[in-house]
C-alpha atoms as a PDB file:
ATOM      1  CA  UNK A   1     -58.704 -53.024 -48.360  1.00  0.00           C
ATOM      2  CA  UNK A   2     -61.755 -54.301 -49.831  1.00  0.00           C
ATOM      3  CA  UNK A   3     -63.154 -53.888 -53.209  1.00  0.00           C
ATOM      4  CA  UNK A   4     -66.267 -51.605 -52.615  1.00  0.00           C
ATOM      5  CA  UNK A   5     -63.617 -49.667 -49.870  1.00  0.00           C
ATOM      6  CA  UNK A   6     -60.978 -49.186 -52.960  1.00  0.00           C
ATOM      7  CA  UNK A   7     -63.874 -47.411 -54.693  1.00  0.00           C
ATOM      8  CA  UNK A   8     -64.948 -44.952 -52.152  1.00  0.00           C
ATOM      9  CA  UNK A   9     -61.460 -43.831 -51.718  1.00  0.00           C
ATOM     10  CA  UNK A  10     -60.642 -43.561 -55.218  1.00  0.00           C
ATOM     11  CA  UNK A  11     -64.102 -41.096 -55.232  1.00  0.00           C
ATOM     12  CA  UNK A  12     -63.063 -39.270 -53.090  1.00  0.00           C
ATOM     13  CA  UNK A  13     -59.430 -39.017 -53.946  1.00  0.00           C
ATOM     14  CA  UNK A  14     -61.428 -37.488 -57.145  1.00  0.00           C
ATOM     15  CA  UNK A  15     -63.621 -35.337 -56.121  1.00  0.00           C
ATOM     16  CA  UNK A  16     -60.798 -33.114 -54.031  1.00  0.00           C
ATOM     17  CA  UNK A  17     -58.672 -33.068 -57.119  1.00  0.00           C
ATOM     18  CA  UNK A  18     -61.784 -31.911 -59.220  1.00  0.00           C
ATOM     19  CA  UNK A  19     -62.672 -29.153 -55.946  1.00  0.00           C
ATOM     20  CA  UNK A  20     -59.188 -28.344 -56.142  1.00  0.00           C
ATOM     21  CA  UNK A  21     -58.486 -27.702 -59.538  1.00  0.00           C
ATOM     22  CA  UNK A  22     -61.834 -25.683 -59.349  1.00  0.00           C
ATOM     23  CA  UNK A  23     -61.072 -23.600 -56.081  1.00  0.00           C
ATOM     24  CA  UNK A  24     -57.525 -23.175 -58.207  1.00  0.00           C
ATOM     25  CA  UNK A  25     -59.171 -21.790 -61.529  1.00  0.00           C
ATOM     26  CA  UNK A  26     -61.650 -19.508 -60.047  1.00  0.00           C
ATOM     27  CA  UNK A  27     -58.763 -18.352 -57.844  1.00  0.00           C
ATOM     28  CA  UNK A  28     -56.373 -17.161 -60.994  1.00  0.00           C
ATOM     29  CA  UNK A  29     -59.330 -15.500 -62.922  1.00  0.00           C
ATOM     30  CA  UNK A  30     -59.912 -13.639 -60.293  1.00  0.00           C
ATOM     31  CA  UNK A  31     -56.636 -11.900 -61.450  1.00  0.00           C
ATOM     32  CA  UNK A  32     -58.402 -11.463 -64.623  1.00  0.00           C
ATOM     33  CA  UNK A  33     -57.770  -7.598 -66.388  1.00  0.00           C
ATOM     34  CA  UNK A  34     -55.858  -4.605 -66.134  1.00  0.00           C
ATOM     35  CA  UNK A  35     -53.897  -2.883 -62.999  1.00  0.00           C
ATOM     36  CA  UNK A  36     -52.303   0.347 -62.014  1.00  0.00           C
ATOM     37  CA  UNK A  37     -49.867   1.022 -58.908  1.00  0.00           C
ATOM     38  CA  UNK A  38     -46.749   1.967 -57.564  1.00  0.00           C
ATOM     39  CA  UNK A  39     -44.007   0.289 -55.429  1.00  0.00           C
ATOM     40  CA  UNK A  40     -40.403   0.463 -54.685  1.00  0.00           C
ATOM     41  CA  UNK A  41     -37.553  -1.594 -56.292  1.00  0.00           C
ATOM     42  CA  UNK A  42     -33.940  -2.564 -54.998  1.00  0.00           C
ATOM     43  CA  UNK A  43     -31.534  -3.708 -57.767  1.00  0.00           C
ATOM     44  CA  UNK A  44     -29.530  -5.356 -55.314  1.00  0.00           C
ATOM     45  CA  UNK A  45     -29.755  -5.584 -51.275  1.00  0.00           C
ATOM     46  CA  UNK A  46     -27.263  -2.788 -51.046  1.00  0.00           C
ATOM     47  CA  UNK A  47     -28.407  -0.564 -54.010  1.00  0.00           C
ATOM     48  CA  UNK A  48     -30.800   2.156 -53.357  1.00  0.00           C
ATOM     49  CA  UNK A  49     -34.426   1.976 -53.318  1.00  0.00           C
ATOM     50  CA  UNK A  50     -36.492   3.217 -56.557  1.00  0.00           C
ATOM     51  CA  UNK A  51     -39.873   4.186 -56.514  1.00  0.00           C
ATOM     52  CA  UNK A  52     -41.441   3.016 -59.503  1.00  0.00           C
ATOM     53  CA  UNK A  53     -44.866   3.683 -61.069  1.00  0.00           C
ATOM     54  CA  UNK A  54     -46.162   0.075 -62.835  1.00  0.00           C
ATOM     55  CA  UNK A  55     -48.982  -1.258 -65.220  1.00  0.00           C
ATOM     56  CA  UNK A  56     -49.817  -4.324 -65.836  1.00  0.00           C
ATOM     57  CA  UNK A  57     -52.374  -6.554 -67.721  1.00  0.00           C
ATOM     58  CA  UNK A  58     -53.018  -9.561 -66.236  1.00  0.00           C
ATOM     59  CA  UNK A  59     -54.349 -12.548 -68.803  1.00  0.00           C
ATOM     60  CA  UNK A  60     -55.820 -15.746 -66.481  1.00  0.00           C
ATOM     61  CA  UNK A  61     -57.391 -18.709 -67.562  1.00  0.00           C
ATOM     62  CA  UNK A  62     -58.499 -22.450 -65.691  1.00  0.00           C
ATOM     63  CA  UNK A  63     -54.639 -23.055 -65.377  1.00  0.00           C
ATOM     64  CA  UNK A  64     -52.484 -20.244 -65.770  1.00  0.00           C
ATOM     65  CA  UNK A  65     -51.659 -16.687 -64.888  1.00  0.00           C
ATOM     66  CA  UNK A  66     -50.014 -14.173 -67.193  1.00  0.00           C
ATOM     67  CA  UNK A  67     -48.959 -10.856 -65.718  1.00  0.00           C
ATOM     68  CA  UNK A  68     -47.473  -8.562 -68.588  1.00  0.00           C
ATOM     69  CA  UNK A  69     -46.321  -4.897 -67.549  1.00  0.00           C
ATOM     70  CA  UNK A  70     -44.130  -1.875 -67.359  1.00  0.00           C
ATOM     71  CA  UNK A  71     -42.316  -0.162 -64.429  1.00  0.00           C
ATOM     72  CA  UNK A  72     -41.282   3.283 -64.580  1.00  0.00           C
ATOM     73  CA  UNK A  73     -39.196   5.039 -62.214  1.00  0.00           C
ATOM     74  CA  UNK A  74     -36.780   8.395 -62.100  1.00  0.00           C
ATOM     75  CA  UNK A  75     -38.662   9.538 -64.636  1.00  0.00           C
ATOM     76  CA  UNK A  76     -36.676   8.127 -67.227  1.00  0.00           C
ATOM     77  CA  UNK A  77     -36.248   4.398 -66.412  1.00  0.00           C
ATOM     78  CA  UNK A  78     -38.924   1.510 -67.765  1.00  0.00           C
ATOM     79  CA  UNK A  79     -38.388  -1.796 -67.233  1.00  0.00           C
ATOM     80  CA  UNK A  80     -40.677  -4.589 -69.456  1.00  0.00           C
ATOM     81  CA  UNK A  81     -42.006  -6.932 -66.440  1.00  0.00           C
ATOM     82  CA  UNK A  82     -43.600 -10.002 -67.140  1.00  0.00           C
ATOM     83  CA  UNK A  83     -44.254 -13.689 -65.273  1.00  0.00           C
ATOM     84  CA  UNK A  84     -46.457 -16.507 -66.353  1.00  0.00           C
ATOM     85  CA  UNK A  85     -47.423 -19.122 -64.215  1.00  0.00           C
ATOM     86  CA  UNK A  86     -49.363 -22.371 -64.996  1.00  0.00           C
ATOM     87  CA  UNK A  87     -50.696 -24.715 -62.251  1.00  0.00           C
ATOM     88  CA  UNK A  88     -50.874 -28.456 -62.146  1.00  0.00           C
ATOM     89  CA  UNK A  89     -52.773 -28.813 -59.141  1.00  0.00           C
ATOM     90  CA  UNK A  90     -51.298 -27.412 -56.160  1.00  0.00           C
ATOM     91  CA  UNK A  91     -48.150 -26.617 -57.418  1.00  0.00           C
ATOM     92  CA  UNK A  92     -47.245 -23.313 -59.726  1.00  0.00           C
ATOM     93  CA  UNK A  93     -44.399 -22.873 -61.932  1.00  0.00           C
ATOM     94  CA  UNK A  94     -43.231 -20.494 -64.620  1.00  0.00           C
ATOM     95  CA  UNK A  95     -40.912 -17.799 -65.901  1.00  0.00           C
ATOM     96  CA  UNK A  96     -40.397 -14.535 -64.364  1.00  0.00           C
ATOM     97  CA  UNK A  97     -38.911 -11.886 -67.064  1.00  0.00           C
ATOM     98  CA  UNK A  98     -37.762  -8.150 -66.636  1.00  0.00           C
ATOM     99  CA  UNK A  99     -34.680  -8.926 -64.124  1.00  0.00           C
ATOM    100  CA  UNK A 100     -31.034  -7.577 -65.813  1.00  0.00           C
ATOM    101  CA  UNK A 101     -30.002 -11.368 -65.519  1.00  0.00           C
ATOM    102  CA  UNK A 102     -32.345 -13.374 -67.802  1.00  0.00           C
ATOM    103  CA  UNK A 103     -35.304 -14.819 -67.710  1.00  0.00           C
ATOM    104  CA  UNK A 104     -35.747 -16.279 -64.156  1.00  0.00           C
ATOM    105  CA  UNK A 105     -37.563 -20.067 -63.116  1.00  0.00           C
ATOM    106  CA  UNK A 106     -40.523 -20.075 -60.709  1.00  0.00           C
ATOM    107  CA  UNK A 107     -42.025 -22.809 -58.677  1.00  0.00           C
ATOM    108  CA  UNK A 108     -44.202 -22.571 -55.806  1.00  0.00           C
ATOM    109  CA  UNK A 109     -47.948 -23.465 -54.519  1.00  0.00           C
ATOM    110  CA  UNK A 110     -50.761 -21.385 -53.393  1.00  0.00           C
ATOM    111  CA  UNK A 111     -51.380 -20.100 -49.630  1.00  0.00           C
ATOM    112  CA  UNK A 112     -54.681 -18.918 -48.427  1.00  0.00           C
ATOM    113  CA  UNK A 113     -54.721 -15.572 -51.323  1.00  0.00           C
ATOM    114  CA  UNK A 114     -51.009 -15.505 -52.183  1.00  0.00           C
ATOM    115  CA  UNK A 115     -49.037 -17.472 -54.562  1.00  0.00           C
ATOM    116  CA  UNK A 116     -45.449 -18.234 -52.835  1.00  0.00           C
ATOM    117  CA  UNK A 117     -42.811 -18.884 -55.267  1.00  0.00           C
ATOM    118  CA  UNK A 118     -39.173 -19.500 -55.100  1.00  0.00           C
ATOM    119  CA  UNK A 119     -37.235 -17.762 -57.867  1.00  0.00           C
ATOM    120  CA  UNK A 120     -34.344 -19.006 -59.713  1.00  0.00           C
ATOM    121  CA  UNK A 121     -32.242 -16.353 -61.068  1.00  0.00           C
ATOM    122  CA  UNK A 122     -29.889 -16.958 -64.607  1.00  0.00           C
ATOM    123  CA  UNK A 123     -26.984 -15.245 -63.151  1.00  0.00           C
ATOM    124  CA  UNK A 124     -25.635 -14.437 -59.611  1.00  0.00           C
ATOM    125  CA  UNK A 125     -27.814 -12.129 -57.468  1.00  0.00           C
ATOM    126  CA  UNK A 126     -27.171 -10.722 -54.408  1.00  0.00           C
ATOM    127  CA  UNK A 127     -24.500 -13.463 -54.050  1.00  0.00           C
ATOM    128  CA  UNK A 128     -26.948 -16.504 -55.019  1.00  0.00           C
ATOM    129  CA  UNK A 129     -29.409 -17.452 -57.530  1.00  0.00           C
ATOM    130  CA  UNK A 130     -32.384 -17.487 -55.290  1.00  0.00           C
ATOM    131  CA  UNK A 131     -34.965 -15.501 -54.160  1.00  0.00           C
ATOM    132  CA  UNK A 132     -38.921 -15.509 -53.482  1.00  0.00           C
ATOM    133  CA  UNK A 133     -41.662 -13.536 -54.798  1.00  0.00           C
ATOM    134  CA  UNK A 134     -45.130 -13.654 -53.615  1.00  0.00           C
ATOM    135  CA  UNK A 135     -48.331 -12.631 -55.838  1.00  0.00           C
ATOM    136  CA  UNK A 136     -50.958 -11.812 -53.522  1.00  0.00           C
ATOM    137  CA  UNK A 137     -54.955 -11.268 -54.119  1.00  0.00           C
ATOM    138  CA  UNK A 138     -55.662  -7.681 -52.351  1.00  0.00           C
ATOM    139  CA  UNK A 139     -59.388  -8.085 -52.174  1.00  0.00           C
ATOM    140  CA  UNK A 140     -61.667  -7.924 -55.384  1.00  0.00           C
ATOM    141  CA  UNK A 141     -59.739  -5.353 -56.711  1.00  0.00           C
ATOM    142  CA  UNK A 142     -55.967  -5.799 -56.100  1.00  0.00           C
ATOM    143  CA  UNK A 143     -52.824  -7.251 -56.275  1.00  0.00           C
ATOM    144  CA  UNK A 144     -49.388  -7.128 -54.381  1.00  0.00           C
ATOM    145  CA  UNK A 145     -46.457  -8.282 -56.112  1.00  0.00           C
ATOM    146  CA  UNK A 146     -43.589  -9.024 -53.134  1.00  0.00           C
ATOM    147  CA  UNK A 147     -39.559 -10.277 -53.715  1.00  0.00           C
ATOM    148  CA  UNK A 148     -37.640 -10.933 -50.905  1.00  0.00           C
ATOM    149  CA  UNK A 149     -34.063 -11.496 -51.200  1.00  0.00           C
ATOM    150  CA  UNK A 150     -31.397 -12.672 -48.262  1.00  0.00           C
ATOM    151  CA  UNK A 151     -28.843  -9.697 -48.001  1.00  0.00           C
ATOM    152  CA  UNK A 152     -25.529 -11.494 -48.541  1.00  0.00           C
ATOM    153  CA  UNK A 153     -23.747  -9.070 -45.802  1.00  0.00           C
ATOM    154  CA  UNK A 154     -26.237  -9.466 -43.164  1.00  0.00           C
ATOM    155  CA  UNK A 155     -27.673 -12.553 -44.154  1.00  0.00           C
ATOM    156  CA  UNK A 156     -31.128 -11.157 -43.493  1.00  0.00           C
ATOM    157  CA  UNK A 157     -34.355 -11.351 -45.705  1.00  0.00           C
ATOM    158  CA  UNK A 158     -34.546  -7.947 -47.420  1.00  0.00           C
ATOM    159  CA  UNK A 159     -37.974  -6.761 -49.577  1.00  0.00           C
ATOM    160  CA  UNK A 160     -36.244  -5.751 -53.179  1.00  0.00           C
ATOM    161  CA  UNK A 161     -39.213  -4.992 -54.379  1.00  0.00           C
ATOM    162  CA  UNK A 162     -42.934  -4.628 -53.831  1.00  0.00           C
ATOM    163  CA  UNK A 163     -45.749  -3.040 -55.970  1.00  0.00           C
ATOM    164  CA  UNK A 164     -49.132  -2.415 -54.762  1.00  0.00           C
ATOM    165  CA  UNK A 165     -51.497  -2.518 -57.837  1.00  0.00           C
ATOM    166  CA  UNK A 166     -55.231  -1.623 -58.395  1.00  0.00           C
ATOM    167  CA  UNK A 167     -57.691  -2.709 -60.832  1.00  0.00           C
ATOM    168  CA  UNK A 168     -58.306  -0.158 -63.611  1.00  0.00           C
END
């Protein structure tokens, strides 16, 4: 490849990583403030389904995505909820805490409006340590927070939880 070819390349190999880090930051502030919804949440595959009500307050910056909230359900259970994400790139990772087995690892990439991440429990879940969670822009104003988890009877993908939250 010639000289003056090696330079066009390497501008434009630039400009898409500037575009994309820029398509990347205005996507997480878009998750920028504070949100209100309810949902439903499985402890396991075979446990029974809770409805929960949730808030959350959502910090975002150039690079990263903080999502800090509570989930309340039978009237009498809360739950801390938390998962921050930073991106390099295309590629997400984080921490994911609230679950009864630790803090949890996240890696993924973002998808059109969703961020798709794989989840790496501390301890044994539903008979393995892994999972996936989506975070998903609803529109201007909304958010939809989605685990799946593989059932280890059936060996089917089961939603263990999903909350459906509003800007407030």
């Amino acid at each position: 490849m010639t000289s003056p070819a090696r330079c066009a390349l390497a501008g434009c190999l630039l400009v898409a990583a500037n575009a994309a880090h820029a398509d990347e930051s205005k996507f997480l502030q878009s998750f920028q403030g504070n949100f209100a919804g309810k949902g439903t949440v499985q402890v396991t595959t075979q446990a029974p389904t809770v409805s929960v009500s949730c808030t959350f307050k959502s910090d975002a910056t150039a690079s990263s995505l903080s999502l800090d909230g509570n989930c309340r359900g039978l009237v009498v259970v809360s739950r801390a909820i938390s998962a921050h994400l930073k991106t390099s790139g295309a590629s997400y990772s984080g921490v994911y805490v609230g679950s009864r087995t630790g803090p949890a690892q996240l890696n993924g990439s973002r998808s059109g409006n969703a961020i798709n991440l794989a989840i790496r429990w501390a301890k044994l879940v539903n008979g393995d340590r892994s999972a996936h969670l989506t975070v998903q822009k609803k529109g201007a104003n909304g958010i939809l927070l989605t685990v799946i988890d593989r059932d280890p009877k059936t060996g089917k993908n089961v939603v263990t939880s999903r909350i459906d939250l509003k800007r407030t």
